[in-house]
C-alpha atoms as a PDB file:
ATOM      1  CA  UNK A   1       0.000   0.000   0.000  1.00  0.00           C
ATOM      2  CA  UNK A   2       2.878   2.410   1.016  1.00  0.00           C
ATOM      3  CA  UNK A   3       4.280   2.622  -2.497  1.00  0.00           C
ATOM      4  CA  UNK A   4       0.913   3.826  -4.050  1.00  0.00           C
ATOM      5  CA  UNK A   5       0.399   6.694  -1.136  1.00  0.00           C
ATOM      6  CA  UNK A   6       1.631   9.488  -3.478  1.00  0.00           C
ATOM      7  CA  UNK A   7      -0.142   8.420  -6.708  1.00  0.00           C
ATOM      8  CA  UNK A   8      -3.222   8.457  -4.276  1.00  0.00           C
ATOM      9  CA  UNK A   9      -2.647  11.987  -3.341  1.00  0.00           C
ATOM     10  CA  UNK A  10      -1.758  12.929  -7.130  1.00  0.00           C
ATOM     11  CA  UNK A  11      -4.963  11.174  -8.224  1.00  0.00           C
ATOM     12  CA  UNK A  12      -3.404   9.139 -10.310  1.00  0.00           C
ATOM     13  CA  UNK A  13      -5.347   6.033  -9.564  1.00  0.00           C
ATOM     14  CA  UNK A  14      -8.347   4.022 -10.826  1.00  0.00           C
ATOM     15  CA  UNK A  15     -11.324   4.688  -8.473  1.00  0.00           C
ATOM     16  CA  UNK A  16     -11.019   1.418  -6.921  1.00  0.00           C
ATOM     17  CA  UNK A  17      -7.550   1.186  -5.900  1.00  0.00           C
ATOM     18  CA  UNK A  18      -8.456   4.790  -4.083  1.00  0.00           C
ATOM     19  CA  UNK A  19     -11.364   3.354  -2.670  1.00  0.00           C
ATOM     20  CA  UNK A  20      -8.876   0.423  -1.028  1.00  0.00           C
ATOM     21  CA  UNK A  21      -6.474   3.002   0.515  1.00  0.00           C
ATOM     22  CA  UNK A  22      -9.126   5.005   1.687  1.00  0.00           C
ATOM     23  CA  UNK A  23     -10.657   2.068   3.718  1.00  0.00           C
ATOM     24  CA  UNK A  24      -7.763   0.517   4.595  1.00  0.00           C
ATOM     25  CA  UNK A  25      -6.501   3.464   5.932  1.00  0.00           C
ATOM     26  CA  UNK A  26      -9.651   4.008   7.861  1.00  0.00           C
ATOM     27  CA  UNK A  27      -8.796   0.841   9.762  1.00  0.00           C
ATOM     28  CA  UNK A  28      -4.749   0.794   9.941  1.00  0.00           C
ATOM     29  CA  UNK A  29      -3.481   3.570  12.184  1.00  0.00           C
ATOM     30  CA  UNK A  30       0.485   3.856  11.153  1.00  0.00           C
ATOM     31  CA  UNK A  31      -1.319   4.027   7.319  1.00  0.00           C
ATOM     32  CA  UNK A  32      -3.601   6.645   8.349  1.00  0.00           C
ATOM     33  CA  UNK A  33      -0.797   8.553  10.224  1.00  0.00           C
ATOM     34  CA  UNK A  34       1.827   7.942   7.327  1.00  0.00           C
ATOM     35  CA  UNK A  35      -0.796   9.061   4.758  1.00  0.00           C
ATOM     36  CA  UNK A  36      -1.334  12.357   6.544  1.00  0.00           C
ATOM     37  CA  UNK A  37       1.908  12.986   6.793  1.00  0.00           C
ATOM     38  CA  UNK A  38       2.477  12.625   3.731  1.00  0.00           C
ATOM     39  CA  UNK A  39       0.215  14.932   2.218  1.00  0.00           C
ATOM     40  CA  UNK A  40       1.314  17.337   4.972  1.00  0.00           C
ATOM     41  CA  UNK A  41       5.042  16.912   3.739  1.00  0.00           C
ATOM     42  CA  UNK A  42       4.257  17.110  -0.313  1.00  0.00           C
ATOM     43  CA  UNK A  43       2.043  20.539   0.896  1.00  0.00           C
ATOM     44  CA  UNK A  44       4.541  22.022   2.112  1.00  0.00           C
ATOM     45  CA  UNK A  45       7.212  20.671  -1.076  1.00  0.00           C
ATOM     46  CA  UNK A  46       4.666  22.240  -3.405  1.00  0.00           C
ATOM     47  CA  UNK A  47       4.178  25.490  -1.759  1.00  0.00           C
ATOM     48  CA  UNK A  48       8.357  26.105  -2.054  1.00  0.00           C
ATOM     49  CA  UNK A  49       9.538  28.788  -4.338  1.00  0.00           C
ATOM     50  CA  UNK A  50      10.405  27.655  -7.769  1.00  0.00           C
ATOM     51  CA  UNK A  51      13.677  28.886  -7.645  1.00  0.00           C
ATOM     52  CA  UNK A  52      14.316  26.288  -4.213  1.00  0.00           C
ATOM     53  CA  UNK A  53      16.425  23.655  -5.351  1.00  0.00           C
ATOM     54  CA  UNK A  54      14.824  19.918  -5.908  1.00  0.00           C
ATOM     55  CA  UNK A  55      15.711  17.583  -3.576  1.00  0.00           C
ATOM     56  CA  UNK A  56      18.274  14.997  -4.935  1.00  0.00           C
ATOM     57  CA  UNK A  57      16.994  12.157  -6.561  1.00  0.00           C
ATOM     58  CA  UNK A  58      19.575   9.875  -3.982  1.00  0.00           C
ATOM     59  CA  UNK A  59      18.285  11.724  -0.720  1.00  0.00           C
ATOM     60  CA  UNK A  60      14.759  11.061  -2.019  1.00  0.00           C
ATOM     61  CA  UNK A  61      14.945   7.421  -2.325  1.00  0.00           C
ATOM     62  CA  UNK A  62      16.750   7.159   1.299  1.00  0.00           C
ATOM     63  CA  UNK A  63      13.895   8.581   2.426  1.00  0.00           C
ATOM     64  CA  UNK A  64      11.449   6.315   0.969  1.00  0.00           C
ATOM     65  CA  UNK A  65      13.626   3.566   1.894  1.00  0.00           C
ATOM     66  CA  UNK A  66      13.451   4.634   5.934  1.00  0.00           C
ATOM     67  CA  UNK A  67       9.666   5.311   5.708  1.00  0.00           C
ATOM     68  CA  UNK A  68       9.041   1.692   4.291  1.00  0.00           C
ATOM     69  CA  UNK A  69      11.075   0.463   7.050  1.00  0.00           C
ATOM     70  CA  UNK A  70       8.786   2.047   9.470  1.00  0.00           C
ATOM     71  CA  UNK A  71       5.536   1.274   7.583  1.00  0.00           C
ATOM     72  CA  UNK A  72       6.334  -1.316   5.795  1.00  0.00           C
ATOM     73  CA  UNK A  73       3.950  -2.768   2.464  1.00  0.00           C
ATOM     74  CA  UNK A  74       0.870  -4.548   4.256  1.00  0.00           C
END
């Protein structure tokens, strides 16, 4: 589930698939508590100046790769 949390926020899923996350994450607290955070954390990346600079691709996937540690794929 954790690796389709941002398409979910970008609404780049099929109704259905939403409709999974959305009830699953109803019942799972670390998934409703990583999915919040999430869209807290890509608020705040999209409300950055366009002259910030991106984060690196390399620090990115770190990142991803602690957070699935925590919460991992259920």
């Amino acid at each position: 589930m954790f690796a389709k949390l941002s398409e979910y926020i970008d609404n780049e899923l099929d109704e259905l698939t939403c409709k999974d996350i959305e009830d699953h994450a109803r019942h799972c607290i670390p998934c409703k508590a990583c999915l919040e955070t999430l869209k807290q954390t890509i608020g705040l990346c999209r409300s950055l100046a366009p002259n910030e600079k991106p984060v690196p691709e390399a620090f990115s996937k770190r990142l991803k790769a602690l957070i699935q540690k925590i919460v991992p794929d259920k």
